[in-house]
N, C-alpha and C. Protein backbone atom coordinates (compact mmCIF):
# COMPACT_ATOMS: atom_id res chain seq x y z
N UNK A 1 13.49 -7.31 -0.11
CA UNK A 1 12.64 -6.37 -0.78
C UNK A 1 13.21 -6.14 -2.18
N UNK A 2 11.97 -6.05 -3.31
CA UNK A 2 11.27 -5.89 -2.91
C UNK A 2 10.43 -7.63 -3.29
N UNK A 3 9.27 -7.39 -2.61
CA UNK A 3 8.73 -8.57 -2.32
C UNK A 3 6.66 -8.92 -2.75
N UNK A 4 6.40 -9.42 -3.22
CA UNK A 4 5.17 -9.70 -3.95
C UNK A 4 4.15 -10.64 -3.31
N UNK A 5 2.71 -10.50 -2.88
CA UNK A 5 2.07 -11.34 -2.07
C UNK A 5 0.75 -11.47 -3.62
N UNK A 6 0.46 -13.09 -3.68
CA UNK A 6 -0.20 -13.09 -4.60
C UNK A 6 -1.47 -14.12 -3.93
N UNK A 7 -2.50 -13.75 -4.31
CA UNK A 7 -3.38 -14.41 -3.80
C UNK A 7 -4.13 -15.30 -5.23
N UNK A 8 -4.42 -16.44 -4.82
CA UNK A 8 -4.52 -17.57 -5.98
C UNK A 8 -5.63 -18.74 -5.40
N UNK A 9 -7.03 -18.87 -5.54
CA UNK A 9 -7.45 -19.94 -5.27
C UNK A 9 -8.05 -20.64 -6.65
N UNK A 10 -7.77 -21.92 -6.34
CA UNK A 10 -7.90 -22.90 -7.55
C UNK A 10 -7.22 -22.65 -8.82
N UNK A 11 -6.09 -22.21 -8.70
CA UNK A 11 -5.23 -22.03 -9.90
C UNK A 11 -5.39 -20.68 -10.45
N UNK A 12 -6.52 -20.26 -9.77
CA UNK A 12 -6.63 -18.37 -10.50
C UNK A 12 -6.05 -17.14 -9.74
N UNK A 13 -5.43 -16.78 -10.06
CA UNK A 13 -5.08 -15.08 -9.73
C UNK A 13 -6.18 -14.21 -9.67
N UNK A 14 -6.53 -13.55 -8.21
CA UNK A 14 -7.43 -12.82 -7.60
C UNK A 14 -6.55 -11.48 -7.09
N UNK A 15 -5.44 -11.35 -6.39
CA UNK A 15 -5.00 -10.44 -6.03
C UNK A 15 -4.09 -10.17 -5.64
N UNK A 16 -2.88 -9.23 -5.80
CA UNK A 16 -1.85 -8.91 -5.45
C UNK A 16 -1.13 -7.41 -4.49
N UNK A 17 -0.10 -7.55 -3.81
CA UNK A 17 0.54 -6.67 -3.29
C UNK A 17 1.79 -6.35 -3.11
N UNK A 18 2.13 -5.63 -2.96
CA UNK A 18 3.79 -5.59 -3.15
C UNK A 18 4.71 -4.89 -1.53
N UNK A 19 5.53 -5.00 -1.36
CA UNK A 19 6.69 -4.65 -0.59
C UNK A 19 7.50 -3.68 -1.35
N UNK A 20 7.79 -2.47 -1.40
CA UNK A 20 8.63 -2.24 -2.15
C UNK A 20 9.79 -0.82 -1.63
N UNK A 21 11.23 -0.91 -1.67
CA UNK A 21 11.80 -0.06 -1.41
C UNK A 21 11.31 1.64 -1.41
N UNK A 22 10.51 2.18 -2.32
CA UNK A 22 9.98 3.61 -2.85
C UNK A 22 9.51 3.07 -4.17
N UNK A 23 7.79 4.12 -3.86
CA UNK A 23 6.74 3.71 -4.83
C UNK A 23 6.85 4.91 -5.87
N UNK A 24 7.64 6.20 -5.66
CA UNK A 24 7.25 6.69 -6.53
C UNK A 24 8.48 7.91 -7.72
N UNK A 25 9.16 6.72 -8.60
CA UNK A 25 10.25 7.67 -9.21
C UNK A 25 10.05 9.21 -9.17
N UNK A 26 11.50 9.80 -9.34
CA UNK A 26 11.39 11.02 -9.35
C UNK A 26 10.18 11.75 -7.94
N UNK A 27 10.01 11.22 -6.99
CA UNK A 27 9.15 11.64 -5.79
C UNK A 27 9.03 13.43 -5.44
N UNK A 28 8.01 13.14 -5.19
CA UNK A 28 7.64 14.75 -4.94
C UNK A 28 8.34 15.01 -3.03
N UNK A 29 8.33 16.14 -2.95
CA UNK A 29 8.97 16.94 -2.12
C UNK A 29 8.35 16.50 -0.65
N UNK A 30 9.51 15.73 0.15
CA UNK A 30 8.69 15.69 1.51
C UNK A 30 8.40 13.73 1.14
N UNK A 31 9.04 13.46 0.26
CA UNK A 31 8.74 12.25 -0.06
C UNK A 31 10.09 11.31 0.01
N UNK A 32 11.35 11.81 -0.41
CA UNK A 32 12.08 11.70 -0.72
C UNK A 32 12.75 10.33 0.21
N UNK A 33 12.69 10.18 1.47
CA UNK A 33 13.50 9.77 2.46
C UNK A 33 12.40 8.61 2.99
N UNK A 34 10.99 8.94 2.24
CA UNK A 34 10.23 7.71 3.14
C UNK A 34 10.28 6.02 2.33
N UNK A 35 10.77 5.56 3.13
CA UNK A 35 10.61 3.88 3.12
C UNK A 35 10.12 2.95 4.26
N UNK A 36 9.33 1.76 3.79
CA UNK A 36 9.71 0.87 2.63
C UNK A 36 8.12 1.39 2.23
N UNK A 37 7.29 0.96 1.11
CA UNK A 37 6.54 1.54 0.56
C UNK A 37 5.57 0.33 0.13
N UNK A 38 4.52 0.16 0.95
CA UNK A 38 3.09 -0.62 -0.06
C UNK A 38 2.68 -0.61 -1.32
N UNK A 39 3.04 -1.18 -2.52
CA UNK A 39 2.89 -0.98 -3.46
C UNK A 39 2.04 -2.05 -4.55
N UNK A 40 0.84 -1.52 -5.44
CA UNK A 40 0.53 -2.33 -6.79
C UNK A 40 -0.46 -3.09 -5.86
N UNK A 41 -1.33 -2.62 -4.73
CA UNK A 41 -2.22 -3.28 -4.62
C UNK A 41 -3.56 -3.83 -5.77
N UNK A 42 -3.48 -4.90 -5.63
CA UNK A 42 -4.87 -4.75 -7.06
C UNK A 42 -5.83 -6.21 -6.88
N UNK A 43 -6.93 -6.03 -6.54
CA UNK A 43 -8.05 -7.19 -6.58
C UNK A 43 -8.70 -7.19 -7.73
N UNK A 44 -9.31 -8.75 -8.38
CA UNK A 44 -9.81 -8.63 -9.37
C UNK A 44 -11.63 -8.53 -8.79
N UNK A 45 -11.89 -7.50 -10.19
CA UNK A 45 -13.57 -7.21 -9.41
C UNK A 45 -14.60 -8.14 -8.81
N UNK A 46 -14.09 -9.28 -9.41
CA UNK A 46 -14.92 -10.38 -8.94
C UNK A 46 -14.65 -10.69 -7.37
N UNK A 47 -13.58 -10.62 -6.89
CA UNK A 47 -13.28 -10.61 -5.57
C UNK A 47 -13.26 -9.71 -4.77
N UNK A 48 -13.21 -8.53 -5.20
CA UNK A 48 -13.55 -6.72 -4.41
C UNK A 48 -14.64 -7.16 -3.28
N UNK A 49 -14.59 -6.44 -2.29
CA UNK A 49 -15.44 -6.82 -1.14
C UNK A 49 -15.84 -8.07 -0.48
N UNK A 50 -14.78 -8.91 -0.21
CA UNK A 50 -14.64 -10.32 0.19
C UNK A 50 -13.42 -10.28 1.62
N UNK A 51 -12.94 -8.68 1.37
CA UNK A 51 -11.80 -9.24 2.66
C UNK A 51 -10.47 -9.74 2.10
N UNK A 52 -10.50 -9.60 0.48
CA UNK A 52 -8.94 -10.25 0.12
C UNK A 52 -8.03 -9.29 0.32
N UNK A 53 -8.66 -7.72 -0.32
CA UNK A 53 -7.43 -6.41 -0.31
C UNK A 53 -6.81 -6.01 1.03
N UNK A 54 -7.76 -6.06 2.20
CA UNK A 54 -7.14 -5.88 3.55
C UNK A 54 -6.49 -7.21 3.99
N UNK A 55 -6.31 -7.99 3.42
CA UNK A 55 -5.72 -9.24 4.19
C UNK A 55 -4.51 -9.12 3.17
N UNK A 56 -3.90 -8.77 1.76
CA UNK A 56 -3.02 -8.41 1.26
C UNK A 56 -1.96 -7.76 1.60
N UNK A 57 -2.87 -6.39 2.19
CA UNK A 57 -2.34 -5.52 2.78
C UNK A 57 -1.83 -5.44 3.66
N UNK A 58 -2.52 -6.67 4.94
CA UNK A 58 -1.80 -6.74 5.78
C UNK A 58 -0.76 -7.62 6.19
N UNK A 59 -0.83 -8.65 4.72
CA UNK A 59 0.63 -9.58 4.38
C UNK A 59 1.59 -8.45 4.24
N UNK A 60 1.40 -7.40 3.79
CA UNK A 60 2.47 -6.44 3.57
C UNK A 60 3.03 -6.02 4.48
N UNK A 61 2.46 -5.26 5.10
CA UNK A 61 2.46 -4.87 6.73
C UNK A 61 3.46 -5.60 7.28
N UNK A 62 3.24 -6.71 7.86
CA UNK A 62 3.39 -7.71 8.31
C UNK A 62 5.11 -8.22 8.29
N UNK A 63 4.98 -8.46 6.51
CA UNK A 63 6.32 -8.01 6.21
C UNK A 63 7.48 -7.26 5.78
N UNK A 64 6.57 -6.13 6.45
CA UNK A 64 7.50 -5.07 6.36
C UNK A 64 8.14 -4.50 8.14
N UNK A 65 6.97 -4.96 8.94
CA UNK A 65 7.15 -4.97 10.44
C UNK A 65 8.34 -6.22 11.13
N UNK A 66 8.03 -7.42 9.90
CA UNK A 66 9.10 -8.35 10.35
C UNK A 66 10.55 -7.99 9.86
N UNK A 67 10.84 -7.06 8.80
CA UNK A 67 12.00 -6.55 8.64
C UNK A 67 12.76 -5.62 9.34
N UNK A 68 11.58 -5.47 10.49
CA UNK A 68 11.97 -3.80 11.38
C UNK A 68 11.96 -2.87 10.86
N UNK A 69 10.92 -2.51 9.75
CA UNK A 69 11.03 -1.42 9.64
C UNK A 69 9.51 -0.56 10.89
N UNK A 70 9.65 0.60 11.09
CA UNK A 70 8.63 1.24 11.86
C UNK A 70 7.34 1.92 11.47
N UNK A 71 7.37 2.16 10.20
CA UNK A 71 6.28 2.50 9.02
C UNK A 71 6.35 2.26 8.22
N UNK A 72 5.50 2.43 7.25
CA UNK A 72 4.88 1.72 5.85
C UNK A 72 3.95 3.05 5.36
N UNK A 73 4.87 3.20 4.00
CA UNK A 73 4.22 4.53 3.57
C UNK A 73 3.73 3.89 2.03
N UNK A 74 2.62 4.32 1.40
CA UNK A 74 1.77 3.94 -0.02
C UNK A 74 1.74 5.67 -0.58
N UNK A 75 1.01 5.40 -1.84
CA UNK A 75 0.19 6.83 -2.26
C UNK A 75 -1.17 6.23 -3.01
N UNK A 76 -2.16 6.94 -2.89
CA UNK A 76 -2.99 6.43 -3.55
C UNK A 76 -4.00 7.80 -3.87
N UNK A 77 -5.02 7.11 -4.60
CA UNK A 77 -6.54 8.48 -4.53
C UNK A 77 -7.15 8.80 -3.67
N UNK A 78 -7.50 9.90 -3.77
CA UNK A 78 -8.02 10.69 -2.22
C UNK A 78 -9.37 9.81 -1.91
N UNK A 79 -9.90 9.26 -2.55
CA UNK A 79 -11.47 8.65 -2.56
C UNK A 79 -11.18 7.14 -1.77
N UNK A 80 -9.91 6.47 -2.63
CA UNK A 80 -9.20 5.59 -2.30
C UNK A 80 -8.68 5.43 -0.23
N UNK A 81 -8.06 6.81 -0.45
CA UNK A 81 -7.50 6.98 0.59
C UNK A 81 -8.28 6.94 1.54
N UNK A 82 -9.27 7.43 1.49
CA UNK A 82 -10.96 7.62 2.94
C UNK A 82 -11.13 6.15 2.43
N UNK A 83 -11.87 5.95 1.87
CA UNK A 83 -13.05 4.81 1.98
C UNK A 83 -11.85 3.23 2.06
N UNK A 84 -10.40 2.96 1.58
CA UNK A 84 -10.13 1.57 2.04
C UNK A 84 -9.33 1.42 2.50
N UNK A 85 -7.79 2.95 2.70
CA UNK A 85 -6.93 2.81 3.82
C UNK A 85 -7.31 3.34 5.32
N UNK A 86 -8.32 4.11 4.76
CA UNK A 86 -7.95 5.19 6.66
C UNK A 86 -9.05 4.05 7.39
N UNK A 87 -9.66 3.24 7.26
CA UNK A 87 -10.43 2.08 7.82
C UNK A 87 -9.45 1.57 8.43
N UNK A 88 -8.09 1.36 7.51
CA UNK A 88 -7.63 0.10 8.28
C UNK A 88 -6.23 0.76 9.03
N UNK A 89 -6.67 2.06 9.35
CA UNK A 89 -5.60 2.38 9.95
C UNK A 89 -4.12 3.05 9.21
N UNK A 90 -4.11 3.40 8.30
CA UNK A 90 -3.23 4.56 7.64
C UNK A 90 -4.14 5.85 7.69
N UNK A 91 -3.01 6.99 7.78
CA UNK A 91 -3.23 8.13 8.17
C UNK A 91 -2.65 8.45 6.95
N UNK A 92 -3.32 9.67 6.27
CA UNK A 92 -2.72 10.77 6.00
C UNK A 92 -1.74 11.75 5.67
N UNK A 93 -0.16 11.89 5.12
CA UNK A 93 0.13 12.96 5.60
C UNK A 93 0.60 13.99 4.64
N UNK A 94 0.19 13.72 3.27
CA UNK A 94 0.53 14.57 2.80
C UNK A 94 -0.44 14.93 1.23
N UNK A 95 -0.76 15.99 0.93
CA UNK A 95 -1.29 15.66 -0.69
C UNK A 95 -0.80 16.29 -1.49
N UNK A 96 -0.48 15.67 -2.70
CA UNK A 96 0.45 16.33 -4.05
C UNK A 96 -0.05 15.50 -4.92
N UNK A 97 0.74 16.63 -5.99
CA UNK A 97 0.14 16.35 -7.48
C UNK A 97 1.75 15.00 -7.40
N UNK A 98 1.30 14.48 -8.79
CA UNK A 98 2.26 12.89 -9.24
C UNK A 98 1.52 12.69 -10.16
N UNK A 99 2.39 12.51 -11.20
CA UNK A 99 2.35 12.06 -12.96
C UNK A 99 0.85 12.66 -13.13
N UNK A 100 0.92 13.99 -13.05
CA UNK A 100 -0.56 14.14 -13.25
C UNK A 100 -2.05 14.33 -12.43
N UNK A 101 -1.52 13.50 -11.68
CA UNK A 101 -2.95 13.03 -10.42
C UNK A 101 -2.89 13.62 -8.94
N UNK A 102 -4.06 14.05 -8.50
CA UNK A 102 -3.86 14.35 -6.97
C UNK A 102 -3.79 12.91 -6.17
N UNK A 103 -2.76 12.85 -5.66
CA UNK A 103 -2.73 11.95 -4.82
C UNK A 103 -2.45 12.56 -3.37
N UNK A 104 -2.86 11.06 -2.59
CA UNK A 104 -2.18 11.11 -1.15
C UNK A 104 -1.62 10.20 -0.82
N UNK A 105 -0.51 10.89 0.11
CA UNK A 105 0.76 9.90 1.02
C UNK A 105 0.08 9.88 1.87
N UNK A 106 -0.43 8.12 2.81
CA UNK A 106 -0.27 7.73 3.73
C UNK A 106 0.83 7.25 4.35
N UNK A 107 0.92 7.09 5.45
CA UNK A 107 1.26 6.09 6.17
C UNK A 107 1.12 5.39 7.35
N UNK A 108 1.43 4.41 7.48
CA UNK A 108 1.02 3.60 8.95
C UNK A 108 2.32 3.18 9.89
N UNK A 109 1.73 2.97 11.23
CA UNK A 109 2.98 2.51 11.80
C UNK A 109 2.58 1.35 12.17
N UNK A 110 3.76 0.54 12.31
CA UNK A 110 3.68 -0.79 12.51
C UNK A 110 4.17 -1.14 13.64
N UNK A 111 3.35 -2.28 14.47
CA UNK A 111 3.77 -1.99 15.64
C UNK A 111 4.38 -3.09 15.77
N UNK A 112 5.53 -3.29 17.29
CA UNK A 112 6.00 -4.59 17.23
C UNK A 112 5.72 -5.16 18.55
């Protein structure tokens, strides 16, 4: 860690994800101790709604479950958070302000 999943057909860059020790410097309260962290998900619009971002995501997963770890914590937008993690199974558990923005801490557990 940390570790980068890039998705590429025919020589083009479509989408990426990350592995990463802690997503968010200086972390807000209640944050402090959670690892390893989903990070820098990003599809390009042309590929949005094809099935690439959840299959990213779950390269992440994946290898973050093969490291042993037992959860996988992200932060993202609350709009974010309903409509493309809690589908695939991250929960919830916390909401705070960060650089500005309301965000939310999910996380998921990974099973083995």
């Amino acid at each position: 860690m940390p570790c980068s999943y890039v998705a590429v057909v025919d020589g083009e860059v479509y989408g990426s994800a990350s592995l990463v020790d802690h997503d968010m410097p200086g972390p807000p309260e209640g944050t402090e101790t959670l690892r390893p962290w989903l990070s820098g998900v990003y599809v390009t619009p042309e590929r949005r709604k094809t099935g690439l971002g959840p299959a990213l995501v779950r390269a992440v997963e994946e290898a973050a479950r093969v490291l042993g770890h037992p959860c996988l914590y992200l932060y993202t937008g609350p709009v974010t958070a309903v409509k493309f993690y809690a589908p695939m199974g991250w929960a919830e558990i916390l909401t705070t302000q960060y650089e500005g923005s309301n965000v939310v801490v999910m996380q998921k557990e990974l099973r083995f």
